[in-house]
C-alpha atoms as a PDB file:
ATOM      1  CA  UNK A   1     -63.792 -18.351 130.959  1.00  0.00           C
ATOM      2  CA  UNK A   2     -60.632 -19.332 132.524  1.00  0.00           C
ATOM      3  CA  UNK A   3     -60.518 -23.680 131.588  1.00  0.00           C
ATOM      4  CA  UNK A   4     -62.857 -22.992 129.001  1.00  0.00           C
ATOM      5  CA  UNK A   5     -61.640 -20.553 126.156  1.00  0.00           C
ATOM      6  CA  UNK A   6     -58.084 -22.509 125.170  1.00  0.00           C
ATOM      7  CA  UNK A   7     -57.075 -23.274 121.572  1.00  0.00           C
ATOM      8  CA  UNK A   8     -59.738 -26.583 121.295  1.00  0.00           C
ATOM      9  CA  UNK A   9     -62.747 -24.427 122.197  1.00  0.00           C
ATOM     10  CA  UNK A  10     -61.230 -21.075 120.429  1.00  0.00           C
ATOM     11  CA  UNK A  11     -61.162 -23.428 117.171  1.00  0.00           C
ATOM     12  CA  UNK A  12     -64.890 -24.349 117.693  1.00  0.00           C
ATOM     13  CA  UNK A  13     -65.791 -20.947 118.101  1.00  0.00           C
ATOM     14  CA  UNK A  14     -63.995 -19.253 114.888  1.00  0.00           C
ATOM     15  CA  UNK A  15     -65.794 -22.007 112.975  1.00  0.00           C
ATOM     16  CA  UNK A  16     -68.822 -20.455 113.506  1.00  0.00           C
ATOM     17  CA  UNK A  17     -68.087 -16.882 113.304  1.00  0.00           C
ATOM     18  CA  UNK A  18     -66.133 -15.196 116.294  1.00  0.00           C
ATOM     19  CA  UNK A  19     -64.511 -12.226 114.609  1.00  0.00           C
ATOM     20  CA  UNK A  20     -62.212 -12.041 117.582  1.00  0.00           C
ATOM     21  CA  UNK A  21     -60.876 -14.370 120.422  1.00  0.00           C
ATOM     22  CA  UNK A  22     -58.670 -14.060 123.450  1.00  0.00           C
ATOM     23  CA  UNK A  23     -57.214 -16.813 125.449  1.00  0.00           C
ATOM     24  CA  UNK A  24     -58.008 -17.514 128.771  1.00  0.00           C
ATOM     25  CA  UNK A  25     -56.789 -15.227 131.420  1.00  0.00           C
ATOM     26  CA  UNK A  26     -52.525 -15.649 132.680  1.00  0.00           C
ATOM     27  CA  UNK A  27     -51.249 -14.901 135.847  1.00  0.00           C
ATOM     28  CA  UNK A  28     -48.725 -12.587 135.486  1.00  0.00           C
ATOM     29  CA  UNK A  29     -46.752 -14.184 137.985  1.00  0.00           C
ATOM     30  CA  UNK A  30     -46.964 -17.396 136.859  1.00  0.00           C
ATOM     31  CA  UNK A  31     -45.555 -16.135 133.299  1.00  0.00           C
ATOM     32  CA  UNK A  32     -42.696 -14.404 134.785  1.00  0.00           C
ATOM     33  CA  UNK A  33     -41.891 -17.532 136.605  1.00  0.00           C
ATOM     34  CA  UNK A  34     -41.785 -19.710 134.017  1.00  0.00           C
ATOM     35  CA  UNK A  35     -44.600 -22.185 135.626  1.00  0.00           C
ATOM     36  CA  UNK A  36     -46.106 -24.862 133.024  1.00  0.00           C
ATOM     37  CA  UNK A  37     -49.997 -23.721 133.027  1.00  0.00           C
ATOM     38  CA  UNK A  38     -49.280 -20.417 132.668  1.00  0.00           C
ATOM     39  CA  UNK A  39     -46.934 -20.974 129.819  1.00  0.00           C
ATOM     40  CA  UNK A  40     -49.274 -23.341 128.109  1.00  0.00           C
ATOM     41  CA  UNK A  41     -51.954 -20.676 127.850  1.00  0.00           C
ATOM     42  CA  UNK A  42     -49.866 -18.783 125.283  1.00  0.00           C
ATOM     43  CA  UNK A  43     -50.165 -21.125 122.707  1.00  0.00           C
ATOM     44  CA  UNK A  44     -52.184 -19.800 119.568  1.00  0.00           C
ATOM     45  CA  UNK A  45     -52.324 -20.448 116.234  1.00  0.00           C
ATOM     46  CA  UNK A  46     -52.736 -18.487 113.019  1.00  0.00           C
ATOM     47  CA  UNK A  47     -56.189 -19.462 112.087  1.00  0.00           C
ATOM     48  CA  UNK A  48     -57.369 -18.003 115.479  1.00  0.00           C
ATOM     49  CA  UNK A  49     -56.111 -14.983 114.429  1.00  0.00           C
ATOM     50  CA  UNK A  50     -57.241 -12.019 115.586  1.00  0.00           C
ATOM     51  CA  UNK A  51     -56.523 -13.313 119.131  1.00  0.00           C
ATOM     52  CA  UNK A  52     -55.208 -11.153 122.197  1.00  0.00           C
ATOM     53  CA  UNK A  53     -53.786 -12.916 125.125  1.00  0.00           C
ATOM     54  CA  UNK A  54     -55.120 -12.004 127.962  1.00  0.00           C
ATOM     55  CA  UNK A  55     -53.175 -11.367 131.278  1.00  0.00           C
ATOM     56  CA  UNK A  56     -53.780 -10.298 134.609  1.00  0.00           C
ATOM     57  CA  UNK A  57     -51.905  -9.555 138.128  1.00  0.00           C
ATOM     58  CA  UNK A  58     -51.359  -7.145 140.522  1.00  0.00           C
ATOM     59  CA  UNK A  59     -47.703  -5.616 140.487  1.00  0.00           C
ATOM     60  CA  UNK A  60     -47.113  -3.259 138.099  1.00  0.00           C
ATOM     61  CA  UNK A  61     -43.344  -4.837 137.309  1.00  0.00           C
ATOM     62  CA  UNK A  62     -44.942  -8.171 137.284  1.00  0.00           C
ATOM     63  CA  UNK A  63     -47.740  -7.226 134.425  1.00  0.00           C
ATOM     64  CA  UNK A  64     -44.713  -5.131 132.909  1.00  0.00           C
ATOM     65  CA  UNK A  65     -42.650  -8.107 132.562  1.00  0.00           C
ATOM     66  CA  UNK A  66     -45.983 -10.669 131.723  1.00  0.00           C
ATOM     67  CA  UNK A  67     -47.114  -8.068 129.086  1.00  0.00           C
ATOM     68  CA  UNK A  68     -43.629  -8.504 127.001  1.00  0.00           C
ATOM     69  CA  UNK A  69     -43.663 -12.490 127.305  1.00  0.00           C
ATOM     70  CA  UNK A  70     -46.915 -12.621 126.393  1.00  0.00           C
ATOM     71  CA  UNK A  71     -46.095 -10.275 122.949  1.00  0.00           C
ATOM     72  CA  UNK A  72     -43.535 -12.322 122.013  1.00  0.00           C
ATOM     73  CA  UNK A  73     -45.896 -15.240 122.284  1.00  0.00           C
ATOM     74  CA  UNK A  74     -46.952 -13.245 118.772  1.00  0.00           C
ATOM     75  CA  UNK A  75     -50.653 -12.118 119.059  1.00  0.00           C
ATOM     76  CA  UNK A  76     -52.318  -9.405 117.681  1.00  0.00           C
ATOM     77  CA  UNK A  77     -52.850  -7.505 120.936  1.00  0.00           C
ATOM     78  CA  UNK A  78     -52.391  -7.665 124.373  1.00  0.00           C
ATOM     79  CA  UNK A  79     -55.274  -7.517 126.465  1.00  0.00           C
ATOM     80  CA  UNK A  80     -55.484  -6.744 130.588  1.00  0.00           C
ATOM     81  CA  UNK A  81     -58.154  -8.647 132.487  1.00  0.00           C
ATOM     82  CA  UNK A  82     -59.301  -5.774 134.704  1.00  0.00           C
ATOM     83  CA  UNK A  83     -62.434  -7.746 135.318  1.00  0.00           C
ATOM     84  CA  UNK A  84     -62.194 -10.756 136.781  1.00  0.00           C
ATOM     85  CA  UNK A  85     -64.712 -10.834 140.647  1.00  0.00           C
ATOM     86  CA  UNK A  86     -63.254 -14.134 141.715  1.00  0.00           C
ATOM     87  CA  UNK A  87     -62.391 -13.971 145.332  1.00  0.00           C
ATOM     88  CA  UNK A  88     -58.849 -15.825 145.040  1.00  0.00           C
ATOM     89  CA  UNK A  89     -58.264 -13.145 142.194  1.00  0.00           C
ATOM     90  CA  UNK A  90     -59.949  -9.648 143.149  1.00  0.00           C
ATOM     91  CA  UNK A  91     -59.170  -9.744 146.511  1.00  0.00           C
ATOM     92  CA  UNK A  92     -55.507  -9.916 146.193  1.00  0.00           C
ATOM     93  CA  UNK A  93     -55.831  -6.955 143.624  1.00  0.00           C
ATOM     94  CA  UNK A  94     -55.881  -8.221 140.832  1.00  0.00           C
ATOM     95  CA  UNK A  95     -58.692  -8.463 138.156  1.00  0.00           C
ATOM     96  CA  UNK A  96     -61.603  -6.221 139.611  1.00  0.00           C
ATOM     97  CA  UNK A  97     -59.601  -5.570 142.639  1.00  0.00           C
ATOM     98  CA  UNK A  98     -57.754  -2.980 141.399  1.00  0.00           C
ATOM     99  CA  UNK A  99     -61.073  -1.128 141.143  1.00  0.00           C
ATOM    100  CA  UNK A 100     -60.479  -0.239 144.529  1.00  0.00           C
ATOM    101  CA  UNK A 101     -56.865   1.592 143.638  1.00  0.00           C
ATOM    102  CA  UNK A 102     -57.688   3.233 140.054  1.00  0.00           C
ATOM    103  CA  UNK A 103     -54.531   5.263 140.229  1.00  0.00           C
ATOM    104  CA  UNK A 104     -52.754   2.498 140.092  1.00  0.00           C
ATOM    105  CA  UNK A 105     -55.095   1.047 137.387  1.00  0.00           C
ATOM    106  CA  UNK A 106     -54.029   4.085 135.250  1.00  0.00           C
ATOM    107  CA  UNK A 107     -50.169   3.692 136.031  1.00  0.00           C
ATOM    108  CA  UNK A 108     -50.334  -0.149 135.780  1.00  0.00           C
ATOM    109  CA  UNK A 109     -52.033   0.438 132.223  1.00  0.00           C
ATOM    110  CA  UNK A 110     -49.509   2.910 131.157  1.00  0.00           C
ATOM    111  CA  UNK A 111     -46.315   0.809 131.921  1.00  0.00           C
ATOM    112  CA  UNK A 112     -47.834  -2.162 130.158  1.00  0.00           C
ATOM    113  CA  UNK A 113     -49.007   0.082 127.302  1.00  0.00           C
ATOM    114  CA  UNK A 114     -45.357   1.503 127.147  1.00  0.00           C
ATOM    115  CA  UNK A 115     -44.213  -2.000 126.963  1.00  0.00           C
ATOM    116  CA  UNK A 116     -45.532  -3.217 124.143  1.00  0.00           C
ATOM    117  CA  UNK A 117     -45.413  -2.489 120.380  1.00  0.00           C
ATOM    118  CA  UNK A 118     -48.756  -4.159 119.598  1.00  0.00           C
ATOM    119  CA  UNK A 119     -51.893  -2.622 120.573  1.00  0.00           C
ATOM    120  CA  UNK A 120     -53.032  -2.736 124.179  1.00  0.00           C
ATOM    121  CA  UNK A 121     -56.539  -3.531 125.404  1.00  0.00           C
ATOM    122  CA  UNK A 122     -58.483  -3.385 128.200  1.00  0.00           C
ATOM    123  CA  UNK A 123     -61.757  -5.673 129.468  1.00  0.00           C
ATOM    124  CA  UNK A 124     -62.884  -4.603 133.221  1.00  0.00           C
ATOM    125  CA  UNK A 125     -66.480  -3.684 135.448  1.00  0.00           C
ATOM    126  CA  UNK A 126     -68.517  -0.811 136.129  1.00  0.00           C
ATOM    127  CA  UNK A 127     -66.767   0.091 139.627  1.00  0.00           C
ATOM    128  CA  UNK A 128     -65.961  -2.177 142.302  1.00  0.00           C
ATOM    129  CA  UNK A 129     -69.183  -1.609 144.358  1.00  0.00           C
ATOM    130  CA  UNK A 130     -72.339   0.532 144.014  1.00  0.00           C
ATOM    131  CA  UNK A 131     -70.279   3.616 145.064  1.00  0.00           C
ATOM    132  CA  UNK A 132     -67.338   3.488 143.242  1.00  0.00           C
ATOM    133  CA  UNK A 133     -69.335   3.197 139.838  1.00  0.00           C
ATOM    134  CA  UNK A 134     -66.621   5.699 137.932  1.00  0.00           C
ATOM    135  CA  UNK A 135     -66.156   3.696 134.579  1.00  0.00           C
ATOM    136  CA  UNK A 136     -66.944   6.955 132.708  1.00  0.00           C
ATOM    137  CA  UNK A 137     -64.112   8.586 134.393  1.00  0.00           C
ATOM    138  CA  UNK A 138     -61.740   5.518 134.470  1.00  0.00           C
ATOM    139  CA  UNK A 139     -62.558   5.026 130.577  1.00  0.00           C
ATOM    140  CA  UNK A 140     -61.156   8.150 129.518  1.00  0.00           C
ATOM    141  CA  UNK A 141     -58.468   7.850 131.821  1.00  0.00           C
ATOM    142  CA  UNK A 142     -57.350   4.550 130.418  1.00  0.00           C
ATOM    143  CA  UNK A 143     -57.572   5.919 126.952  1.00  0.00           C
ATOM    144  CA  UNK A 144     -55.424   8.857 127.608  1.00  0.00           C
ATOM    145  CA  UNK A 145     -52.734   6.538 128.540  1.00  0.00           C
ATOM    146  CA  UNK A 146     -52.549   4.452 124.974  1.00  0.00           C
ATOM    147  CA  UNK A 147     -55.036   1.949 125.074  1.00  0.00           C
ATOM    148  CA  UNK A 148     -56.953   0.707 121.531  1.00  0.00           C
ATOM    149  CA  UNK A 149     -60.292  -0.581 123.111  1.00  0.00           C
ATOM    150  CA  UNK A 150     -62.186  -0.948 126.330  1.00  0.00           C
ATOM    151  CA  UNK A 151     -64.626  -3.846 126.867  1.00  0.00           C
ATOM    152  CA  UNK A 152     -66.855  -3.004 130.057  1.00  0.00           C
ATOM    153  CA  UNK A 153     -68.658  -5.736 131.680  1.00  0.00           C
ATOM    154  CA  UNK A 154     -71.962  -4.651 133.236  1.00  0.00           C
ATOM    155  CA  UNK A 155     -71.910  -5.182 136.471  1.00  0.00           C
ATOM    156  CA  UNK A 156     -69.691  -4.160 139.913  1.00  0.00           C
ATOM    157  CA  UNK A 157     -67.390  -6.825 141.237  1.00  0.00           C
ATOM    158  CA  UNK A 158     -70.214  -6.655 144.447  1.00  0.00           C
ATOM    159  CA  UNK A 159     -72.289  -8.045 142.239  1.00  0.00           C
ATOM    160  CA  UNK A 160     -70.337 -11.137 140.827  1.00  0.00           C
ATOM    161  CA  UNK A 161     -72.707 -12.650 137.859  1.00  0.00           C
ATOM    162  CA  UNK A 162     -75.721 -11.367 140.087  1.00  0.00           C
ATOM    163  CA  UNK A 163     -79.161  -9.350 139.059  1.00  0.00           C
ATOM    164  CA  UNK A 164     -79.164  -7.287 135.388  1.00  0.00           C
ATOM    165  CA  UNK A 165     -75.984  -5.781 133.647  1.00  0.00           C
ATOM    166  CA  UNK A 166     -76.344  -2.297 133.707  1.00  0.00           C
ATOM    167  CA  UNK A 167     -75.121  -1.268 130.548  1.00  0.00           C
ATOM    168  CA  UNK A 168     -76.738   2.199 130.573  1.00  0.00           C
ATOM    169  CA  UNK A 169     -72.963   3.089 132.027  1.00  0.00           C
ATOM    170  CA  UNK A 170     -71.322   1.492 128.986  1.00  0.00           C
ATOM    171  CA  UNK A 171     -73.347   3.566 127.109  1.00  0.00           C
ATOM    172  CA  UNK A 172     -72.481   6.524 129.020  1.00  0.00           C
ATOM    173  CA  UNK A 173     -68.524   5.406 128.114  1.00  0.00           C
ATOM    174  CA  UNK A 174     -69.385   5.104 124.500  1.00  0.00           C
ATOM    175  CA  UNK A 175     -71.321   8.235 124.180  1.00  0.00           C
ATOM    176  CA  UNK A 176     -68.276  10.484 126.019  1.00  0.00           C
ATOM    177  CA  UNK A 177     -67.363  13.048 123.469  1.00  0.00           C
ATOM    178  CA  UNK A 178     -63.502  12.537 124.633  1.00  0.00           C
ATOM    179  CA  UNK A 179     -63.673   8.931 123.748  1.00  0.00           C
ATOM    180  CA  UNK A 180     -62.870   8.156 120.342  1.00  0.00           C
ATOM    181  CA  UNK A 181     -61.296   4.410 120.824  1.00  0.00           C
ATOM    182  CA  UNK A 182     -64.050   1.410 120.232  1.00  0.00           C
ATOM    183  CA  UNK A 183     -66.304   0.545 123.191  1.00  0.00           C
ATOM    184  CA  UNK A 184     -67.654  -3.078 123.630  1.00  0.00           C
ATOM    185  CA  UNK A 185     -70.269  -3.965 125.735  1.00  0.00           C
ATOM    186  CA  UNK A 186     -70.503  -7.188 127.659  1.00  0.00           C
ATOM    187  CA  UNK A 187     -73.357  -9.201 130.244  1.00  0.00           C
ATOM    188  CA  UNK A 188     -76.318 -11.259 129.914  1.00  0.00           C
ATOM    189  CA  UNK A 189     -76.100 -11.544 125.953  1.00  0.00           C
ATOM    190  CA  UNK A 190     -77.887 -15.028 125.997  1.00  0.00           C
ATOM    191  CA  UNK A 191     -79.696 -14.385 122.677  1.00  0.00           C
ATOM    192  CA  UNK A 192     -79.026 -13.457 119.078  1.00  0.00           C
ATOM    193  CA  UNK A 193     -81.886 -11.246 119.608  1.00  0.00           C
ATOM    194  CA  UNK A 194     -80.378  -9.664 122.730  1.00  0.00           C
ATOM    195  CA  UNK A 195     -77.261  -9.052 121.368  1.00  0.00           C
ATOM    196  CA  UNK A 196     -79.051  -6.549 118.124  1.00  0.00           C
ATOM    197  CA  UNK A 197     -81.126  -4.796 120.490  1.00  0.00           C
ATOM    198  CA  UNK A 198     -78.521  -4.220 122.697  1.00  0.00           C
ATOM    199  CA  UNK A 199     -76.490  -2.956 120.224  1.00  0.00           C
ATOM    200  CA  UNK A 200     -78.447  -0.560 118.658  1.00  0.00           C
ATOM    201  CA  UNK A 201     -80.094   0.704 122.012  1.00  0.00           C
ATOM    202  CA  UNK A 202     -76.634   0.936 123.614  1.00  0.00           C
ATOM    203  CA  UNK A 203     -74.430   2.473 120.618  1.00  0.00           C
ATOM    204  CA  UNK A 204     -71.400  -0.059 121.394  1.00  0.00           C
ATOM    205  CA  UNK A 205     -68.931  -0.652 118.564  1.00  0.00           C
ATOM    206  CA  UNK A 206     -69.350  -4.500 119.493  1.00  0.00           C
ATOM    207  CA  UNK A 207     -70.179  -7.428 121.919  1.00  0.00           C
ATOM    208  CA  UNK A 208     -68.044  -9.466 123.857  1.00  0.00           C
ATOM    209  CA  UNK A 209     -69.912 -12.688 124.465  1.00  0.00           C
ATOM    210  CA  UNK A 210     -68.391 -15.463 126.898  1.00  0.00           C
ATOM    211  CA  UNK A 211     -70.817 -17.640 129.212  1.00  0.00           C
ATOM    212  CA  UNK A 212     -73.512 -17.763 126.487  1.00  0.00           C
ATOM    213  CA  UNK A 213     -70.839 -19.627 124.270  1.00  0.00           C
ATOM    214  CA  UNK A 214     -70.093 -22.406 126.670  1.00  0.00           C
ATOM    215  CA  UNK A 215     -71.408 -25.447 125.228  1.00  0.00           C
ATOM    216  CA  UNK A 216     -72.659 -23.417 122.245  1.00  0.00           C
ATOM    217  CA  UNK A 217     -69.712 -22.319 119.916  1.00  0.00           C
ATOM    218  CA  UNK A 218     -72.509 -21.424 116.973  1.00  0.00           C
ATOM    219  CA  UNK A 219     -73.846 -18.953 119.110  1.00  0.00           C
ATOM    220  CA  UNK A 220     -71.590 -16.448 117.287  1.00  0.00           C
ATOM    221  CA  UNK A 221     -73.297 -17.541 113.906  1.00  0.00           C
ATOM    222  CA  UNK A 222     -76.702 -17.470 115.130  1.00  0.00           C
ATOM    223  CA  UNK A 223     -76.099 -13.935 116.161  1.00  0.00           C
ATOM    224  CA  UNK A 224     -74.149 -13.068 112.871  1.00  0.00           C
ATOM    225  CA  UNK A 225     -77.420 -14.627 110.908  1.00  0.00           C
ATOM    226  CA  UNK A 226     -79.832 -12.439 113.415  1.00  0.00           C
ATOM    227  CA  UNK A 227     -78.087  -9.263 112.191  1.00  0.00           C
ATOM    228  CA  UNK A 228     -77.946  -9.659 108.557  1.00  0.00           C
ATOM    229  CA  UNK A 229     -81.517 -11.313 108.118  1.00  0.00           C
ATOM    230  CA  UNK A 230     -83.682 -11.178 111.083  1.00  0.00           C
ATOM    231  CA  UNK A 231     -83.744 -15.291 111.833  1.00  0.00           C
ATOM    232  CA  UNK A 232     -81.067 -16.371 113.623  1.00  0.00           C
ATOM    233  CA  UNK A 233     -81.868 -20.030 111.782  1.00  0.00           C
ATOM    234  CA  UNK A 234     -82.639 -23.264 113.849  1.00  0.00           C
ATOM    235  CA  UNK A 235     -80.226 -24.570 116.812  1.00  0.00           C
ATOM    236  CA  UNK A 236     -77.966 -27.433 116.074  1.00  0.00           C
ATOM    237  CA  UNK A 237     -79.374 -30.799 115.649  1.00  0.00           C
ATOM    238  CA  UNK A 238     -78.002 -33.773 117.545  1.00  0.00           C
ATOM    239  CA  UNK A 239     -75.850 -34.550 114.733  1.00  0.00           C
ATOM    240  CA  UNK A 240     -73.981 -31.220 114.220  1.00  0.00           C
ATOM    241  CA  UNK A 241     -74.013 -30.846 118.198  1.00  0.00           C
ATOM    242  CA  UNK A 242     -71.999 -34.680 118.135  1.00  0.00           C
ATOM    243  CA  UNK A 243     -69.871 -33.382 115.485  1.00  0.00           C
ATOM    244  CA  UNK A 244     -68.427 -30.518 117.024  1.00  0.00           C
ATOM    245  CA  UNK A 245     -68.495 -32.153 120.289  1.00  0.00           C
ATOM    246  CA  UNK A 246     -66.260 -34.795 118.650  1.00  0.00           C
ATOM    247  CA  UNK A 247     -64.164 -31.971 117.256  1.00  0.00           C
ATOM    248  CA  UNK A 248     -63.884 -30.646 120.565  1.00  0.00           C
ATOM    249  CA  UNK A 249     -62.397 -33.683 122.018  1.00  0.00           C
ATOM    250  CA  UNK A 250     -59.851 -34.509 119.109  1.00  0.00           C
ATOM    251  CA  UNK A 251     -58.131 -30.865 119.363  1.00  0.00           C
ATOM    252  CA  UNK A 252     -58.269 -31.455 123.342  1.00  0.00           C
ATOM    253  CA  UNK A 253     -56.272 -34.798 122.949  1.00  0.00           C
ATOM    254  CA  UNK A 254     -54.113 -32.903 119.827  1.00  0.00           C
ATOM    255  CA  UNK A 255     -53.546 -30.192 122.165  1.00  0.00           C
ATOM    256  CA  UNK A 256     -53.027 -31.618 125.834  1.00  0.00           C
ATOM    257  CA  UNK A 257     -52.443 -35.349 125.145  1.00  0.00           C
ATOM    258  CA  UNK A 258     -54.319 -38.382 125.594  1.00  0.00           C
ATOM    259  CA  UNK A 259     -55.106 -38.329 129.311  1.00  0.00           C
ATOM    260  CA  UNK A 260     -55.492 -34.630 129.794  1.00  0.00           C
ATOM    261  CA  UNK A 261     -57.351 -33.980 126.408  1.00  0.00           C
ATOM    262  CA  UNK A 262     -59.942 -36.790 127.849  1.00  0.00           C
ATOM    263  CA  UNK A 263     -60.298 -35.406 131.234  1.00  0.00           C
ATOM    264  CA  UNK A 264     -60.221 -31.814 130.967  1.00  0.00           C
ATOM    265  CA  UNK A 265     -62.838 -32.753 128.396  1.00  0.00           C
ATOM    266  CA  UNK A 266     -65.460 -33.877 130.827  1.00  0.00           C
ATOM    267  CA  UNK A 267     -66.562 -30.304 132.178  1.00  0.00           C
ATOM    268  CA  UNK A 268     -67.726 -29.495 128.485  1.00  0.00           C
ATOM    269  CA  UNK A 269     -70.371 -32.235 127.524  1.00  0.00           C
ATOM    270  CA  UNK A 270     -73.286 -31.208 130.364  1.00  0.00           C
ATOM    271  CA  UNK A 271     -73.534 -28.020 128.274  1.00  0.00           C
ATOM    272  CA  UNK A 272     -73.542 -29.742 124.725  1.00  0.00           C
ATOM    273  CA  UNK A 273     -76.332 -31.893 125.812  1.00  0.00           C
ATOM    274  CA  UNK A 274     -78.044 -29.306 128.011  1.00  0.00           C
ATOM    275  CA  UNK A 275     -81.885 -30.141 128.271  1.00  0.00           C
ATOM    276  CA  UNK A 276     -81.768 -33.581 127.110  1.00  0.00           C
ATOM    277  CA  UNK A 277     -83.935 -35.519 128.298  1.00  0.00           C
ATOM    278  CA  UNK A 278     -82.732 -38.542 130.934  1.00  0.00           C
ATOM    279  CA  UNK A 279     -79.156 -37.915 129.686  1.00  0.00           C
ATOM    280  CA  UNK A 280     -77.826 -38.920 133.222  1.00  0.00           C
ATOM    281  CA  UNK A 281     -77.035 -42.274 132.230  1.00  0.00           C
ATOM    282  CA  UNK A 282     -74.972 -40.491 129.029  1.00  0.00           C
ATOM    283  CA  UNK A 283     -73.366 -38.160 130.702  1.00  0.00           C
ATOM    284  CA  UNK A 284     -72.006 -40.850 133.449  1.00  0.00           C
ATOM    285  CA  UNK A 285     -70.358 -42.699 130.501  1.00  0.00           C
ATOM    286  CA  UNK A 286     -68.551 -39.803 128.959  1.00  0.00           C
ATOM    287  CA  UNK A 287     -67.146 -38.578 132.234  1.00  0.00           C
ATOM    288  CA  UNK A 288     -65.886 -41.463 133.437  1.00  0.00           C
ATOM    289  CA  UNK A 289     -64.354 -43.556 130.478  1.00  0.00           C
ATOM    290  CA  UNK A 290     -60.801 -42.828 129.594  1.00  0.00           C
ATOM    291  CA  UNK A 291     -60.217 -43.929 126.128  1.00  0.00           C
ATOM    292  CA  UNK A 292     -60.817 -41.921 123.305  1.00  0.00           C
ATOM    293  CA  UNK A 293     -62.749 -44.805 121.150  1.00  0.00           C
ATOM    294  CA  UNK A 294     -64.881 -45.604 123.283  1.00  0.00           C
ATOM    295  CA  UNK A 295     -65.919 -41.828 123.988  1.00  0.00           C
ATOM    296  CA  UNK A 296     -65.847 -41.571 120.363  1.00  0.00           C
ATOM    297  CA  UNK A 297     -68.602 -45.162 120.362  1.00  0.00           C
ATOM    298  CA  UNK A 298     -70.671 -43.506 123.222  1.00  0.00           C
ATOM    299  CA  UNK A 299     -70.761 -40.498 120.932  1.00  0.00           C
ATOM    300  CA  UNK A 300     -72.265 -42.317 118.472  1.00  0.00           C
ATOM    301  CA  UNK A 301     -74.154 -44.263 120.582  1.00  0.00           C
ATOM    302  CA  UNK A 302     -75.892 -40.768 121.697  1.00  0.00           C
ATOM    303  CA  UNK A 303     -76.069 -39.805 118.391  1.00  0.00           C
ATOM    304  CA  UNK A 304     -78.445 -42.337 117.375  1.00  0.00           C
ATOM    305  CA  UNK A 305     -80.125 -42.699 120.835  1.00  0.00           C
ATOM    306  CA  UNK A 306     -81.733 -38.870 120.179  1.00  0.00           C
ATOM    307  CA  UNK A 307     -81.508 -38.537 116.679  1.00  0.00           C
ATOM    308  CA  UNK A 308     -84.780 -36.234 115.585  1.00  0.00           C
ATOM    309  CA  UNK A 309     -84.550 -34.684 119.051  1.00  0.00           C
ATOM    310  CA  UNK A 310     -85.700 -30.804 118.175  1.00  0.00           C
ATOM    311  CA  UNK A 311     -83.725 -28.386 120.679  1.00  0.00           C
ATOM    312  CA  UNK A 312     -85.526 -25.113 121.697  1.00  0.00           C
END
């Protein structure tokens, strides 16, 4: 989720129903040094709250160090990204890469946990390949050392976003007698009526949802409707998908100025307006114009353009 999740998005995504948010991954390195993007990514806000920032490295005195800037940054928890299968990340041991060195997962965890006064989290994989699948083992382990919650993504970091999350193993986690902290399950919830029977088949205490949010911030309240009533209630129309689009871009520019607001904008609108038909056209326009009135009069423009248009 890393240049996705920050505080415009996060705000989009408590409006309709997230119960909890982190930021976007920080280096650990880059906090203790003090370099601007890092830095930035601490910024939250109180009606985000709960939010844990979310950091990740791999030196133990470096995440020791990160774990304390990033509590006085003032969330509600600090959260480890033991997850993360990106190749410029896990291969230098860090995120899913310390998989491969679990004792120094545990000691890593324990300094940080030692650190801070707030309650410590953890979100990481199954194993790091086929045959290092111990999460059971590594759960409890973590656990013993002070963390609050575990979030366990389906999958080994062989497997990147590849084939079915296995979350028979997070199951296995949340069904350990010895565990008694909350287990969340995470992978391939892409429907609100994924995420119920997951939930009951797999026991977990909640879902972590990330990819299935991109470009659809009321997923959280379709699933929230699913649970209580059975319907999960019809998808945005254009209208409500402009409006929070335009809501979207405002916080950017609020948040990162003018310039940046507008272009680190442009990744975002491909999964608004996913499935609409001959779009290219729109799309060109709102990626390449650099004023914010005339995105906002192209909105509108595309607002009328496919007004009635059903989504499915």
């Amino acid at each position: 989720m890393e240049d996705v999740s920050d505080p415009p998005f996060r705000a989009l995504c408590k409006e309709y129903g997230a119960d909890m948010m982190y930021t976007e991954f920080i280096s650990s390195e880059g906090l203790i040094r003090d370099a601007a993007k890092s830095v930035a990514k601490l910024d939250i806000f109180e009606f985000e709250r709960p939010i844990g920032i979310q950091i990740f490295g791999a030196e133990i005195e470096s995440m020791r160090e990160a774990a304390a800037i990033a509590e006085q940054a003032g969330p509600d928890l600090v959260d480890i990204n033991y997850g993360c299968p990106v190749k410029k990340v896990a291969c230098r041991g860090a995120g899913a890469g310390i998989l491969q060195d679990i004792p120094k997962m545990v000691a890593m965890t324990k300094e940080i946990v030692d650190t801070c006064s707030l309650p410590v989290t953890v979100k990481t994989r199954l194993g790091w390949d086929e045959s290092s699948k111990h999460i059971v083992e590594v759960a409890e382990r973590l656990q013993d050392v002070g963390i609050q919650a575990i979030s366990i993504h389906g999958r080994t970091r062989a497997q990147m976003y590849k084939g079915e999350a296995d979350w028979s193993l997070i199951a296995a986690v949340k069904n350990n007698p010895r565990m008694a902290i909350p287990v969340f399950g995470n992978g391939d919830i892409d429907s609100p009526e994924k995420a119920l029977r997951y939930r009951n088949t797999y026991g977990v205490d909640g879902i972590m949802v990330g990819r299935a949010a991109i470009g659809s911030p009321w997923f959280f309240q379709q699933v929230k409707n699913y649970f209580a009533t059975g319907d999960a209630g019809p998808l945005p129309d254009m209208g409500e998908r402009v409006r929070a689009v335009r809501t979207h871009l405002r916080r950017s520019i609020e948040w990162k100025g003018d310039r940046l607001g507008v272009v680190e904008m442009r990744r975002h609108y491909a999964n608004y307006f996913r499935g609409l038909p001959h779009f290219k056209e729109h799309r060109l326009d709102l990626v390449t114009l650099d004023d914010p009135e005339a995105l906002e009069a192209k909105l509108a423009d595309i607002a009328e353009c496919f007004a009635g248009y059903a989504f499915d």
